[in-house]
C-alpha atoms as a PDB file:
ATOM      1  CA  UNK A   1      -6.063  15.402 -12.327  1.00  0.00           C
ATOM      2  CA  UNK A   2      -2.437  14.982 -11.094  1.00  0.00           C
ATOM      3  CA  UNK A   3      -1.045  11.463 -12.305  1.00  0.00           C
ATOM      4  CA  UNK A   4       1.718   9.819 -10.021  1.00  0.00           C
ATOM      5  CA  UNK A   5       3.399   6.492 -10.726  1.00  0.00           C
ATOM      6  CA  UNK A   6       5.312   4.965  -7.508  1.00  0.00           C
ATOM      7  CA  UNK A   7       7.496   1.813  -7.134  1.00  0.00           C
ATOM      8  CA  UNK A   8       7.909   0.509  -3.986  1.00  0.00           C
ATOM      9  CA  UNK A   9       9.962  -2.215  -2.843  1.00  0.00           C
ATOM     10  CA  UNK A  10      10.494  -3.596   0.606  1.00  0.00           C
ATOM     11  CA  UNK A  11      13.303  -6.470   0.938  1.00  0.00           C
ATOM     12  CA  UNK A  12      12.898  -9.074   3.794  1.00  0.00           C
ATOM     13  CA  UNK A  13      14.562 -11.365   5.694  1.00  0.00           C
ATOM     14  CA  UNK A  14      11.653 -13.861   6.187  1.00  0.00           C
ATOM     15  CA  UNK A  15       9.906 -16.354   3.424  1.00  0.00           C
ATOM     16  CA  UNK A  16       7.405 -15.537   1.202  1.00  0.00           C
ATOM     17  CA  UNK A  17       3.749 -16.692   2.314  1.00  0.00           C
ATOM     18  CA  UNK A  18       4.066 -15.180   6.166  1.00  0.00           C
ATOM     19  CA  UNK A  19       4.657 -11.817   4.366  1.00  0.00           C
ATOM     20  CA  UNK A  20       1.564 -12.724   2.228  1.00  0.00           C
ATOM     21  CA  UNK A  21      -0.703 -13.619   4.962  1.00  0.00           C
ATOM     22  CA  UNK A  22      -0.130 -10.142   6.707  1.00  0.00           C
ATOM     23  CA  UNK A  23      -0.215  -7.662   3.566  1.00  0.00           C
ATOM     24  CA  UNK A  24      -3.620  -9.892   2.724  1.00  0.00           C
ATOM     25  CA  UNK A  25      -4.891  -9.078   6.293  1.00  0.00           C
ATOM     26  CA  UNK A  26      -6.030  -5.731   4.876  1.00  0.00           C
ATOM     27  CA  UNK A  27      -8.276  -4.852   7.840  1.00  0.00           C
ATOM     28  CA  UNK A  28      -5.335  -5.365  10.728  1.00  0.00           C
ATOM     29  CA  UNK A  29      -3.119  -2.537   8.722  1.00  0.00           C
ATOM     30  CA  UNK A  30      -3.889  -0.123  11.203  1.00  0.00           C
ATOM     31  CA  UNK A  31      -1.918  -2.272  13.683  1.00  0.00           C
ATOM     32  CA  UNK A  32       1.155  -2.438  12.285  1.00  0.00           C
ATOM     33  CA  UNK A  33       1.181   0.024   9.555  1.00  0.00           C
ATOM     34  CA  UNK A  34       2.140   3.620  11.202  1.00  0.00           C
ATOM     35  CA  UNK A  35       0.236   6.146   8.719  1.00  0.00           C
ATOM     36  CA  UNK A  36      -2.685   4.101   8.172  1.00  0.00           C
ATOM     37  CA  UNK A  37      -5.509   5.429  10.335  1.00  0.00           C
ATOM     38  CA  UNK A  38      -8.383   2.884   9.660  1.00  0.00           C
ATOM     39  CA  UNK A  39      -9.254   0.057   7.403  1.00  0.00           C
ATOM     40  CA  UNK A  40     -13.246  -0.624   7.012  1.00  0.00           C
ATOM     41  CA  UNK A  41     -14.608  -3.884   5.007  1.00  0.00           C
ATOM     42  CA  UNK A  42     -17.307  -2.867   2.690  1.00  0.00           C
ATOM     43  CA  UNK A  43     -17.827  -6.211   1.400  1.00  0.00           C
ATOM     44  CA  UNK A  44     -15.385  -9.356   1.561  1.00  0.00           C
ATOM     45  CA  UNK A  45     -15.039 -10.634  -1.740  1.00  0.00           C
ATOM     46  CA  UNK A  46     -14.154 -14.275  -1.674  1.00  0.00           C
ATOM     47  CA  UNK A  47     -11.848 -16.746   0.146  1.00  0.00           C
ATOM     48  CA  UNK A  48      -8.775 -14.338  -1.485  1.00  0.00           C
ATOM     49  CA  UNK A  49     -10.545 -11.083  -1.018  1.00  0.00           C
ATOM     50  CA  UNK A  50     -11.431 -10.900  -4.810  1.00  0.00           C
ATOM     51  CA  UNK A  51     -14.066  -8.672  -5.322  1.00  0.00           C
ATOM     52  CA  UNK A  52     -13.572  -7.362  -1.707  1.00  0.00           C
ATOM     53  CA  UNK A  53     -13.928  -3.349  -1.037  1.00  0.00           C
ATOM     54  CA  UNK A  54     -12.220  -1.684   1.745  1.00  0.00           C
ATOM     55  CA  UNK A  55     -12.345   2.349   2.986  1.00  0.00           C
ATOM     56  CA  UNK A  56      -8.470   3.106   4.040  1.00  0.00           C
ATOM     57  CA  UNK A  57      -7.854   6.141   5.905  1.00  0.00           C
ATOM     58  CA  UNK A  58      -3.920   7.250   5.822  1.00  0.00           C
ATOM     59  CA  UNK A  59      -2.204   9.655   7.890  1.00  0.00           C
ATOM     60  CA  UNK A  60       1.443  11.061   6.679  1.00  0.00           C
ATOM     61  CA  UNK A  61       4.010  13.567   7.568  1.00  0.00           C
ATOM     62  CA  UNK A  62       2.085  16.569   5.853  1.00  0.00           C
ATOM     63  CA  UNK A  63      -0.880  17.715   7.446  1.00  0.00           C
ATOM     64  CA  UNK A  64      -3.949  16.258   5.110  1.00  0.00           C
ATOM     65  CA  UNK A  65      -5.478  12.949   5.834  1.00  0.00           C
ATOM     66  CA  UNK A  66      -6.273  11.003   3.000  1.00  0.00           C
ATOM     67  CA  UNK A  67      -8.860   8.292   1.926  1.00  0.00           C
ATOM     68  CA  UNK A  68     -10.134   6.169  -0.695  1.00  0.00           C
ATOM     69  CA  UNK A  69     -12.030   2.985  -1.622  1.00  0.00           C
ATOM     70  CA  UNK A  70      -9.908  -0.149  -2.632  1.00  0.00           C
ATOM     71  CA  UNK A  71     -11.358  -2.503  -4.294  1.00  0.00           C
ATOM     72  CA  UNK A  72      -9.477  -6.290  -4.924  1.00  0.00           C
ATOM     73  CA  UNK A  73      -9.619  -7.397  -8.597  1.00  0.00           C
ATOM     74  CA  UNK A  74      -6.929 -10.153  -8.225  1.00  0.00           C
ATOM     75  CA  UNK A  75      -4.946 -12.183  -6.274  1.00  0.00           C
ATOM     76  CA  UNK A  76      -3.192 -15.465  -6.554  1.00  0.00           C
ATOM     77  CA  UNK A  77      -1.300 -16.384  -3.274  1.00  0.00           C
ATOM     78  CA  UNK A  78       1.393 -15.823  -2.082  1.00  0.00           C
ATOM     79  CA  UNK A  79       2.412 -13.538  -4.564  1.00  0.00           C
ATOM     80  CA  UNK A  80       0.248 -11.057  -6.075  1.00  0.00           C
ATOM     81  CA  UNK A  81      -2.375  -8.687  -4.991  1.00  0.00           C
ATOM     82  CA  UNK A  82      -4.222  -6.395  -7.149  1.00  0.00           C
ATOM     83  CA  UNK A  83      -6.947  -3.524  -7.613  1.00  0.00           C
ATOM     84  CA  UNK A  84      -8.016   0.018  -7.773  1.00  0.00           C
ATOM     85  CA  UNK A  85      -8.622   3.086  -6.248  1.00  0.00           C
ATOM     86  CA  UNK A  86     -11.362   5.562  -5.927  1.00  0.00           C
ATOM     87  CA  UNK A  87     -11.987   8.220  -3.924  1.00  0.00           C
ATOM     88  CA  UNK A  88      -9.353  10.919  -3.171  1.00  0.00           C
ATOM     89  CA  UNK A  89      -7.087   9.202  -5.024  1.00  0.00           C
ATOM     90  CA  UNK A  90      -8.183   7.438  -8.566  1.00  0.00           C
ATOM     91  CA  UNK A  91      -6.227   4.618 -10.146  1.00  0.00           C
ATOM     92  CA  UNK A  92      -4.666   1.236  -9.866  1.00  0.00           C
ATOM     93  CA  UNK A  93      -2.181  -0.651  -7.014  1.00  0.00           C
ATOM     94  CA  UNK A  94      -0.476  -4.283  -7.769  1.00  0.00           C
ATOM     95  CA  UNK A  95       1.491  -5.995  -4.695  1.00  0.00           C
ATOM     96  CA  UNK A  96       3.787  -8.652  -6.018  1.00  0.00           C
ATOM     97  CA  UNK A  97       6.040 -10.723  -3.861  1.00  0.00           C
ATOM     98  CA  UNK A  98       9.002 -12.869  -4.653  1.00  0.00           C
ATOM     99  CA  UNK A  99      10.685 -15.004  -2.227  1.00  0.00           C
ATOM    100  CA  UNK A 100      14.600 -16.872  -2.985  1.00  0.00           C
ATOM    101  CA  UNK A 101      16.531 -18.674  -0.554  1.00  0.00           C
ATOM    102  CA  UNK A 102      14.601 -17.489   2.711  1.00  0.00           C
ATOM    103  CA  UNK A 103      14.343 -13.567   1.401  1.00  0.00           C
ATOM    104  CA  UNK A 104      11.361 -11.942   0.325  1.00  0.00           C
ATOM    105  CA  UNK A 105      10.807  -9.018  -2.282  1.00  0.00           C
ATOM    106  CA  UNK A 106       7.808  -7.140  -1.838  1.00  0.00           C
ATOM    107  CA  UNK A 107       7.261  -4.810  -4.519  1.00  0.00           C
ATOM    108  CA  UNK A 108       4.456  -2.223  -4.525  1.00  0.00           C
ATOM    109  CA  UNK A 109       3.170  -0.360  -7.567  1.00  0.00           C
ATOM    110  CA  UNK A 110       1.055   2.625  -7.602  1.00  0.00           C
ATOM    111  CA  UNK A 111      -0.459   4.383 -10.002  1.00  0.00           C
ATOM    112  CA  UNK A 112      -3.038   7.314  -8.994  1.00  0.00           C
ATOM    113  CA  UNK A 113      -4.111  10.256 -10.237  1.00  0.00           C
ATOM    114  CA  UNK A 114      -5.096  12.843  -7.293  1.00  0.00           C
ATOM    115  CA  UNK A 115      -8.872  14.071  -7.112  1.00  0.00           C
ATOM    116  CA  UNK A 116      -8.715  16.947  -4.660  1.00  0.00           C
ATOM    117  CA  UNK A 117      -8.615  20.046  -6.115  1.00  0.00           C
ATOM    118  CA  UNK A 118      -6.109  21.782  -4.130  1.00  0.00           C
ATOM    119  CA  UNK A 119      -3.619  19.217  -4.685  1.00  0.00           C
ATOM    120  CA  UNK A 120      -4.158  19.236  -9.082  1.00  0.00           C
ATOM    121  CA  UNK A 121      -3.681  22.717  -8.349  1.00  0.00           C
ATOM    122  CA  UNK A 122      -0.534  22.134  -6.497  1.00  0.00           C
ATOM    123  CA  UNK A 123       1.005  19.728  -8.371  1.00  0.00           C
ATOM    124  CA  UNK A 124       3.485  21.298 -10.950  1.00  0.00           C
ATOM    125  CA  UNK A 125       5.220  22.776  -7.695  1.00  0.00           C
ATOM    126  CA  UNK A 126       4.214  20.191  -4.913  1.00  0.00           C
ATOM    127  CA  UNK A 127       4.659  17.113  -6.929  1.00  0.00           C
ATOM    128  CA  UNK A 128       8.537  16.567  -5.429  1.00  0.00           C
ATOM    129  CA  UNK A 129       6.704  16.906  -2.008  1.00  0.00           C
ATOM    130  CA  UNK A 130       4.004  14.450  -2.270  1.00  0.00           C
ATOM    131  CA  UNK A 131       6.435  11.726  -3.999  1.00  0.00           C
ATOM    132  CA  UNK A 132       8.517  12.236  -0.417  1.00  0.00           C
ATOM    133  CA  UNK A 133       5.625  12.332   1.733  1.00  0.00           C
ATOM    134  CA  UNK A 134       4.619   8.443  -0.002  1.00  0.00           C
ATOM    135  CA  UNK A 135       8.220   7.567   0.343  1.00  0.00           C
ATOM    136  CA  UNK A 136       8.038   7.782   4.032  1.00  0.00           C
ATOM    137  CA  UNK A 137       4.833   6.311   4.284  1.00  0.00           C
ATOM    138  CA  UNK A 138       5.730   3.310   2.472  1.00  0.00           C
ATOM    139  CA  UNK A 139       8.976   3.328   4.695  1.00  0.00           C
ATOM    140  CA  UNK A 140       6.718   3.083   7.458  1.00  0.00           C
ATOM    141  CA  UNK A 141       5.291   0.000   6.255  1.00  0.00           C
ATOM    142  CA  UNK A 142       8.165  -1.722   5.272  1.00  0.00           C
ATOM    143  CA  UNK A 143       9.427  -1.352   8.525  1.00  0.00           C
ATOM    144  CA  UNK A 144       6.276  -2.165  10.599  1.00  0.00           C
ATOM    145  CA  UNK A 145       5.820  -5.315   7.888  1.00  0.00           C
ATOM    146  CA  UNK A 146       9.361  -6.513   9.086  1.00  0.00           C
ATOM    147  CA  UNK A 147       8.618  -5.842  12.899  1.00  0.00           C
ATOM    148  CA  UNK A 148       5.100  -7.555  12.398  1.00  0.00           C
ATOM    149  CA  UNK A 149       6.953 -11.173  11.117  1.00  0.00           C
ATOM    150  CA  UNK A 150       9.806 -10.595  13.409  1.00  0.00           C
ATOM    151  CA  UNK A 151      12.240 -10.134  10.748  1.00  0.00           C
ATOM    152  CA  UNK A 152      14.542  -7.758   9.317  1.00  0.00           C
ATOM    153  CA  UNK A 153      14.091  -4.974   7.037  1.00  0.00           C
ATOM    154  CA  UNK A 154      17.349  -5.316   4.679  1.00  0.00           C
ATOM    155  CA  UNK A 155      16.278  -2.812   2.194  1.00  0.00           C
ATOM    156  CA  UNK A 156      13.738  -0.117   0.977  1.00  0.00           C
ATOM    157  CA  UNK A 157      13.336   1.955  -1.836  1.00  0.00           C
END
């Protein structure tokens, strides 16, 4: 398997629990979150989604679709989010969020390994490719985050 390590962070003009409340909203992705296809609840978890499993189907600029299991191992509100992934991608993702004077940081981390085997075959040449292709998909979620609270988007990366 392919291993990828991502670091994502989206900088907002907005506080810290609205930004919270929609990232925690797992199943209502789909509406504001360009590239993410569908979002099924296997099971709940508790009142903070612990323990919760969800089915995420992704879309992207290349032309595969993607999707895994997710399942919520932690989360303390408003500011982190936690689990891992299994399916077509294997591994672990941690939201964090930090909020100071009215601006929110919402960093992302992701670390996967790839399952497919076309893709571990790809990798030493496509790996540049892929790390775009979840560049712009994580783009489009900063943005659609920021659109969804009514704020502004002042950075990505």
């Amino acid at each position: 398997m392919a291993e990828y390590r991502f670091l994502t962070t989206w900088l907002l003009d907005c506080e810290r629990e609205p930004a919270w409340e929609v990232l925690h909203d797992t199943v209502r992705w789909p509406e504001w979150w360009r590239g993410v296809v569908s979002v099924k609840e296997l099971e709940p978890g508790d009142e903070n989604h612990v323990g919760g499993r969800y089915r995420i189907a992704w879309r992207s600029r290349l032309p595969y679709p993607l999707e895994f299991e997710f399942a919520v191992s932690e989360a303390e509100r408003p500011a982190l989010m936690a689990g891992t992934a299994e399916g077509e991608l294997a591994g672990t993702g941690r939201w964090r969020l930090f909020e100071h004077q009215g601006t929110t940081a919402v960093l992302y981390e992701w670390n996967v390994a790839t399952t497919k085997p076309w893709m571990n075959l790809l990798s030493p040449v496509a790996r540049p490719v892929f790390a775009w292709n979840h560049d712009v998909v994580m783009g489009w979620g900063g943005e659609g985050l920021a659109r969804r609270l009514g704020a502004r988007l002042l950075a990505r990366g």
